[in-house]
Protein backbone atom coordinates (compact mmCIF):
# COMPACT_ATOMS: atom_id res chain seq x y z
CA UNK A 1 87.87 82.02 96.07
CA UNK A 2 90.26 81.55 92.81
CA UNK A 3 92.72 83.91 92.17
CA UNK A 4 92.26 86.94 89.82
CA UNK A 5 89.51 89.63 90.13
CA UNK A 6 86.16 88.69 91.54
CA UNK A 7 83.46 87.46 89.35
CA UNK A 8 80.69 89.59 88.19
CA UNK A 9 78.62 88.01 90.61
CA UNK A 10 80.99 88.38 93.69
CA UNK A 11 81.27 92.33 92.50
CA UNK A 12 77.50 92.50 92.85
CA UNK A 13 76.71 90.54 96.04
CA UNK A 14 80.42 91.16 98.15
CA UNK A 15 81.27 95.02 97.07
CA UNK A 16 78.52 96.57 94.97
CA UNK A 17 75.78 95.51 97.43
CA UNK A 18 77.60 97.60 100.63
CA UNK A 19 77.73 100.89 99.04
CA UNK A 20 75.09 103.05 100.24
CA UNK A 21 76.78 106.55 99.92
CA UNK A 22 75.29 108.23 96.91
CA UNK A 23 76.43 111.80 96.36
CA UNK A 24 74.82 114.17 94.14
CA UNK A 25 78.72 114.85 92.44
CA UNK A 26 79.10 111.15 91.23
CA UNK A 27 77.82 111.22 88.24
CA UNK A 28 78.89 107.30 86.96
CA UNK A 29 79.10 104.94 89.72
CA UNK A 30 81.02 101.32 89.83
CA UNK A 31 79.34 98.65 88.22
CA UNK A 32 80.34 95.74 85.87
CA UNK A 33 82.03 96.94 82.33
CA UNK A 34 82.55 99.88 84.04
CA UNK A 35 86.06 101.03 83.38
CA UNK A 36 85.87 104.77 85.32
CA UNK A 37 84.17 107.03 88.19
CA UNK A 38 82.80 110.15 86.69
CA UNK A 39 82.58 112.94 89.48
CA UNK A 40 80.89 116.61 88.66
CA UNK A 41 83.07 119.74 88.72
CA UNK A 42 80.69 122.16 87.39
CA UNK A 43 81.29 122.47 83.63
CA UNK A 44 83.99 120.12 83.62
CA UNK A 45 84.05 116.16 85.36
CA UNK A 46 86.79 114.48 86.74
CA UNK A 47 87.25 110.99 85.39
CA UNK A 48 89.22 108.33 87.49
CA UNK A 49 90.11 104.89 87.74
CA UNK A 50 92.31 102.56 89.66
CA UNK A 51 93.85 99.21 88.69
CA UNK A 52 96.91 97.12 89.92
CA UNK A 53 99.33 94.92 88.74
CA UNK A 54 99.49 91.81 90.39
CA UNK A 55 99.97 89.02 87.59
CA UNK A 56 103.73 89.72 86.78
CA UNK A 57 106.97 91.62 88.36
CA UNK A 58 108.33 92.27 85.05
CA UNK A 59 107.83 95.45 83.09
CA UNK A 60 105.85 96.33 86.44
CA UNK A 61 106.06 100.07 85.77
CA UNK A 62 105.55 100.59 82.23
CA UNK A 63 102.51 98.16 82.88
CA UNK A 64 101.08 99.77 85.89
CA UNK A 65 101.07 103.23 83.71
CA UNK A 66 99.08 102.43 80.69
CA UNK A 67 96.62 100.19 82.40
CA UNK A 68 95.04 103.27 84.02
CA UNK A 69 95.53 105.62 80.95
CA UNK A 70 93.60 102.89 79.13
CA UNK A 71 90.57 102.95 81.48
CA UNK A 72 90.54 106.93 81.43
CA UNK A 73 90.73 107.15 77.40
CA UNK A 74 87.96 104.32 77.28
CA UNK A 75 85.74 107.07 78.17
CA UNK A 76 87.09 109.21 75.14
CA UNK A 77 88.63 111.05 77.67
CA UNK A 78 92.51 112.12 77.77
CA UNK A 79 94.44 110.72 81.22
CA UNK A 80 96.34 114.08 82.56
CA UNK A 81 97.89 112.52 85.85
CA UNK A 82 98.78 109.35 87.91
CA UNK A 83 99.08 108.02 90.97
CA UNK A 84 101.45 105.37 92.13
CA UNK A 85 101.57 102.69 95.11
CA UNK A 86 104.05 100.40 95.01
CA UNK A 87 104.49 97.91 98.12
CA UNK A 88 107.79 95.80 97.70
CA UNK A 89 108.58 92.86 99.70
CA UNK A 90 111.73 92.36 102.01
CA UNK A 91 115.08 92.43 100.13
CA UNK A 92 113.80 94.82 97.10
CA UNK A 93 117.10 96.53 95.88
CA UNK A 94 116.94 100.40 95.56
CA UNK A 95 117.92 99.64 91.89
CA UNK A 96 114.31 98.20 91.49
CA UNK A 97 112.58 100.32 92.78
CA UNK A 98 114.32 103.37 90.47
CA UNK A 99 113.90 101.05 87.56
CA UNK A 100 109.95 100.92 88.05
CA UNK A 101 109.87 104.69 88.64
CA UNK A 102 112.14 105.07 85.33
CA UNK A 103 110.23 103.07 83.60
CA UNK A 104 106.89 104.58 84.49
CA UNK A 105 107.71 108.08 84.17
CA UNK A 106 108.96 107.23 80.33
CA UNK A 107 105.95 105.76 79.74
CA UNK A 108 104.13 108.84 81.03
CA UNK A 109 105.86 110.94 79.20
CA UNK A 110 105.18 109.53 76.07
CA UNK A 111 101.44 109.69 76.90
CA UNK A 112 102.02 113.56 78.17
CA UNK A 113 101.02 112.30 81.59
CA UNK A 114 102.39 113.78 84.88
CA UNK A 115 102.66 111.19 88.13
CA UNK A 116 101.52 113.60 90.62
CA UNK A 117 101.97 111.61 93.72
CA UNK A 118 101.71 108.26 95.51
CA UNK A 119 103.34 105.93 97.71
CA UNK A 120 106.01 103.61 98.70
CA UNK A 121 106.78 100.95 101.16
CA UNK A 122 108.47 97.52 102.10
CA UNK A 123 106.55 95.42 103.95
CA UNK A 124 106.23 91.69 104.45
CA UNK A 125 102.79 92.11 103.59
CA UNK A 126 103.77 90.75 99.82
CA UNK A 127 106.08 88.27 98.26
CA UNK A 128 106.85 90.09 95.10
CA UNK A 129 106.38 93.44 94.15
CA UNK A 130 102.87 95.24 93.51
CA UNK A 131 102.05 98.49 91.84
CA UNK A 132 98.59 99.76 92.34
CA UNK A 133 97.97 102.75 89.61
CA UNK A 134 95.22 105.43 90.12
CA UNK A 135 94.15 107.89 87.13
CA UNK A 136 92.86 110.82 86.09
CA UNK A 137 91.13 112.85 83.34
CA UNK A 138 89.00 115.83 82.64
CA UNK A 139 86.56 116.67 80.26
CA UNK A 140 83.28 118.82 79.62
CA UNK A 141 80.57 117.52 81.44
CA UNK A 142 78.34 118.13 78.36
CA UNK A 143 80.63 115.77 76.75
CA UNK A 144 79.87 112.76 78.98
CA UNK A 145 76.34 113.54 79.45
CA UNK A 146 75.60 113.38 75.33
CA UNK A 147 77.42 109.97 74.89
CA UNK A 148 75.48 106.85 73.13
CA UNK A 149 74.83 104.16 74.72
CA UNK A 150 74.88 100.91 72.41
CA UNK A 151 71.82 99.44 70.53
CA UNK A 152 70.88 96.94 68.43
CA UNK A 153 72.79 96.00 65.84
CA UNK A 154 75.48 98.41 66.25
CA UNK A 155 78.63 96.91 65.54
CA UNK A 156 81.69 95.20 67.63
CA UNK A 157 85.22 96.52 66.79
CA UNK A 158 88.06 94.98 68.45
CA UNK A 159 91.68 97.00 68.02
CA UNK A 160 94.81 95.15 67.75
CA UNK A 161 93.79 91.42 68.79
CA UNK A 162 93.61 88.84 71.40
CA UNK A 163 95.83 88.19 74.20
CA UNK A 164 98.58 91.10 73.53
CA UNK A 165 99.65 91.84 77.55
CA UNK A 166 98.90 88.07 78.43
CA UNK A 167 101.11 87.26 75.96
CA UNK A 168 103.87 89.48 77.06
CA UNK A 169 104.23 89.00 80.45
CA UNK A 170 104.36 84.88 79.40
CA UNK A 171 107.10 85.58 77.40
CA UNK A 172 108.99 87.70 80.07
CA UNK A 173 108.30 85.25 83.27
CA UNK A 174 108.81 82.08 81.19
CA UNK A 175 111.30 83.31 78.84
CA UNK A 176 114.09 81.00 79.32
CA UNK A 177 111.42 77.78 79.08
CA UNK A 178 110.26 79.35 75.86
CA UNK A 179 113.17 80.06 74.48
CA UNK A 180 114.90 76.69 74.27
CA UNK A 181 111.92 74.89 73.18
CA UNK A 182 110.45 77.69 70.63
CA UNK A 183 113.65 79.95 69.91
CA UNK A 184 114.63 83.65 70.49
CA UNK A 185 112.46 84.94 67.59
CA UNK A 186 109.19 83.57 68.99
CA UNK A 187 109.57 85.04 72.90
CA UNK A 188 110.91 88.38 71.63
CA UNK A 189 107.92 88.64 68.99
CA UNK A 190 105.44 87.98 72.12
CA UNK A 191 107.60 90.72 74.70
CA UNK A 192 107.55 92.88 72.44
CA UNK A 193 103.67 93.30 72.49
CA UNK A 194 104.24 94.98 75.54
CA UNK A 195 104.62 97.76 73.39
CA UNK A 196 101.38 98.12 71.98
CA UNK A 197 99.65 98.03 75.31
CA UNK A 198 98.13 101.80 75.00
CA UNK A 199 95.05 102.25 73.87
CA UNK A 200 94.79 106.34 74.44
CA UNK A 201 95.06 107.14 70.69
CA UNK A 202 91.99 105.43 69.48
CA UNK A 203 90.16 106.17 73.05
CA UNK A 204 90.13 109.65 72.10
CA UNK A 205 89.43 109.15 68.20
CA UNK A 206 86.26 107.00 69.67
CA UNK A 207 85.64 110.08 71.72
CA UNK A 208 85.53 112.24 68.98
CA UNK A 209 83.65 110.07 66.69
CA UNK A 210 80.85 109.42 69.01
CA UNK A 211 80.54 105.89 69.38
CA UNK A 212 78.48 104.07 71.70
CA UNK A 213 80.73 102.40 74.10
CA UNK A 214 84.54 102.09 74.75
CA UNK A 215 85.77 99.36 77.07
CA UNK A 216 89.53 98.24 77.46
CA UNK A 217 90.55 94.51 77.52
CA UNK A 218 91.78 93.33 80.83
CA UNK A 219 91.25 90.44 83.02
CA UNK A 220 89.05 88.04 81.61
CA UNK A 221 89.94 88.84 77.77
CA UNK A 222 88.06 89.75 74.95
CA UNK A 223 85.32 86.79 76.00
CA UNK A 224 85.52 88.24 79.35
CA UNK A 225 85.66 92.21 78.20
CA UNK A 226 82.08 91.62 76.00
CA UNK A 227 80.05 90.02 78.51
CA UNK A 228 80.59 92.56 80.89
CA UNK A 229 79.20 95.26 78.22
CA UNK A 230 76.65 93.21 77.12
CA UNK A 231 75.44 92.79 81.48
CA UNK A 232 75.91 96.17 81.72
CA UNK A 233 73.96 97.41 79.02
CA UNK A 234 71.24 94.53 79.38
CA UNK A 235 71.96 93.36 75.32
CA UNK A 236 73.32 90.55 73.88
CA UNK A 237 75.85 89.85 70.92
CA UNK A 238 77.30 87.24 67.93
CA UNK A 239 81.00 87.28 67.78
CA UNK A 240 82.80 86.08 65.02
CA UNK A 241 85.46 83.67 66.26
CA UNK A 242 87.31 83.72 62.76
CA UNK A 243 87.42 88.12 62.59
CA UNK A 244 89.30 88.06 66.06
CA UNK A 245 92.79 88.96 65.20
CA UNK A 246 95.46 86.79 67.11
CA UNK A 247 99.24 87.25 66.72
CA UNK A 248 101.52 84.59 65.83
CA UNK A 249 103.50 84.08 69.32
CA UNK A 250 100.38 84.31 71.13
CA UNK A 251 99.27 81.66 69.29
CA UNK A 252 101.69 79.49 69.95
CA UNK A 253 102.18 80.27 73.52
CA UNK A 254 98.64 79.50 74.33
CA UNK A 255 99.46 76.09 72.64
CA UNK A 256 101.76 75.23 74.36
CA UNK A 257 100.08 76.51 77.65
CA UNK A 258 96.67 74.90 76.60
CA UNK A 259 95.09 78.50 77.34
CA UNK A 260 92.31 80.26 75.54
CA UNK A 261 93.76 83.13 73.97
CA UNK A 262 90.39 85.31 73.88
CA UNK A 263 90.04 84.58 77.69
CA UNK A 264 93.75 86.01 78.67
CA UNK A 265 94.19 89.30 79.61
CA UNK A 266 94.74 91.76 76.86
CA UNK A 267 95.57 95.37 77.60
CA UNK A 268 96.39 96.96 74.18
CA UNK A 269 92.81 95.99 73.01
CA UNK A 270 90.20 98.31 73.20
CA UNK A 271 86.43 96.81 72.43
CA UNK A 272 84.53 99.73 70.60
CA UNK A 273 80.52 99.79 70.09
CA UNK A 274 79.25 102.13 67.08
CA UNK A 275 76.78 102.18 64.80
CA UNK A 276 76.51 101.60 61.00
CA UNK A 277 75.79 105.47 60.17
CA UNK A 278 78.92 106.00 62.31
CA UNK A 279 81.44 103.31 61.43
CA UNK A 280 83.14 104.92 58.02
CA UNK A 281 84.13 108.00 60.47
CA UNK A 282 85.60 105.84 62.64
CA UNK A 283 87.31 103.65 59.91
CA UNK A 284 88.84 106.97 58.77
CA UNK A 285 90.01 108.12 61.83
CA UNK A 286 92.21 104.73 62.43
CA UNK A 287 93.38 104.50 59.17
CA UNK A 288 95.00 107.96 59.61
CA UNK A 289 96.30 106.83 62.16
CA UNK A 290 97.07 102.77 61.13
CA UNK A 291 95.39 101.78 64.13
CA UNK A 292 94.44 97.87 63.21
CA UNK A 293 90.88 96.88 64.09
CA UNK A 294 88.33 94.43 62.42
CA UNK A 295 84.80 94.03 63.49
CA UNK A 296 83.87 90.94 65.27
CA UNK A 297 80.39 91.09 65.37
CA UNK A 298 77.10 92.88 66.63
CA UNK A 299 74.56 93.69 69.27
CA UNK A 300 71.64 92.29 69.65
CA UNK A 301 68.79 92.45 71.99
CA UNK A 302 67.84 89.05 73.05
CA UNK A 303 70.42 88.98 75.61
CA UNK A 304 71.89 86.17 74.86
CA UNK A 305 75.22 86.11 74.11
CA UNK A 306 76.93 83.66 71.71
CA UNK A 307 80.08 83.65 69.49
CA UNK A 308 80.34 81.79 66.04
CA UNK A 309 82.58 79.52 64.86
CA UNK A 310 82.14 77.21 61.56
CA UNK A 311 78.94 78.32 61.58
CA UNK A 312 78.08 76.83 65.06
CA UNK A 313 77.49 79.08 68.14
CA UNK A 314 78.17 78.44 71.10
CA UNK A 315 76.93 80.31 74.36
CA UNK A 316 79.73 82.63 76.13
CA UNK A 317 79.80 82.15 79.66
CA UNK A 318 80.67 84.74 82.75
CA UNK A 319 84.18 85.65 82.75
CA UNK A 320 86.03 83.69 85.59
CA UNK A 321 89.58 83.38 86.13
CA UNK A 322 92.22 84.89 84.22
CA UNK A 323 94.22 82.32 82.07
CA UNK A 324 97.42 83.85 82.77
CA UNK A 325 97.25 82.61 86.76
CA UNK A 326 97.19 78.83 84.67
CA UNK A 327 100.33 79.67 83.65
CA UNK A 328 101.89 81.58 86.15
């Protein structure tokens, strides 16, 4: 199998297919464009999910922390605690190891999130260093039970842009390369993406607003990120090619790379579904907050899924490998 997560279709047939567990407390089970378990507490839910970071050593921690907030505040929900695994190969330094842990727990703290336990090894099991994050949120179960689901011609709003953590960890792994063929200005304009990589803030404005899905940008890309809403919800979609937003440096490193920026991973990016009635709430709420977003385009419910450019549309196929493991 290529490297990076599994296909949709692999998900299905190799994991989905051998649960057979149901409990009456799970309220949202995994599927794909599914970002988090929902489990019932009673009047409140727990909300969890799990994600590692396998694509880069750099900026591990501060990484391995937002990519789990992100999932938890794509259900509108805010993340309240972590969990950490990190398995280091032979000859990790106790230096790195503190540095991920600082690193994280700044991170967390900015989010006013508490790492509440986890674990840590060397083993030859890896060849570089591997943090596996595992979050956690709570919220009124009458607030996950009264959510929208998305409909016809509600709108597609993408925050921030194409490519932002892709971009970053580039810049970081293949700085010096970069650097003496593009400058200093260009790699620390793309590392310093890295810092825009939450997307809690307008998680919990969608949350508040209403809106009809939330799904964070990961693997796979913004291409990648709207097919799997569009198979999970059984819809289709027209994306603008010309409304996605794409920063400067990643531009040019996926140049130079010969990558598709809306393909490579892009934690930082939340995709948002809402409708028309809803949309100047929303609007509001990120403006307050200068929260950059631009609507790419719209449901629809033939199923098919296309995105336009020129004025010629072109099919969007199943999300496969990540274009960062080109690359890297």
């Amino acid at each position: 199998m290529k490297v990076g997560k599994l296909t949709s279709d692999q998900l299905k047939n190799l994991v989905f297919s051998t649960l057979n567990t149901r409990r009456s407390e799970v309220m949202v089970r995994p599927n794909v464009g599914e970002d988090c378990s929902v489990i019932d507490f009673g009047e409140y839910v727990c909300v969890m999910s799990t994600d590692p970071i396998t694509g880069t050593s750099e900026e591990i921690g501060k990484l391995a922390v937002h990519i789990t907030c992100n999932d938890i505040a794509a259900s509108g929900v805010n993340p309240l605690g972590i969990m950490l695994t990190i398995m280091a190969p032979e000859g990790t330094s106790e230096e790195e190891i503190k540095k991920i842990m600082l690193d994280a727990s700044n991170e967390a703290s900015k989010l006013n999130v508490d790492i509440i336990g986890g674990h840590t090894e060397i083993t030859t099991a890896v060849n570089r260093i591997v943090v596996s994050s595992t979050g956690i949120g709570k919220e009124r179960k009458k607030n996950i039970l009264n959510k929208e689901i998305p409909k016809d011609k509600d709108l597609i709003i993408l925050t921030k842009g194409a490519g932002i953590e892709g971009t970053g960890i580039i810049c970081f792994e293949k700085e010096e390369e970069l650097t003496n063929i593009y400058g200093k200005d260009i790699v620390s304009e793309g590392k310093r993406l890295l810092d825009n990589i939450s997307v809690v803030k307008e998680g919990i404005i969608g949350g508040k607003v209403g809106v009809s899905f939330m799904h964070d940008v990961t693997e796979g890309g913004i291409l990648g990120g709207i097919w799997e809403v569009c198979d999970l919800y059984n819809l289709g979609c027209i994306i603008n090619k010309d409304k996605i937003y794409i920063n400067n440096s990643t531009k040019v490193i996926c140049n130079h790379y010969n990558i598709d920026p809306l393909r490579l991973i892009s934690s930082g990016s939340m995709l948002i579904g809402v409708s028309s009635e809803k949309f100047e709430k929303l609007k509001l709420e990120f403006e307050k907050e200068n929260i950059h977003y631009s609507i790419i385009g719209e449901f629809t419910k033939d199923k098919e899924i296309f995105i336009e450019n020129n004025g010629v549309k072109y099919i969007v196929d199943p999300p496969e490998s990540d274009e960062l493991y080109k690359v890297l």
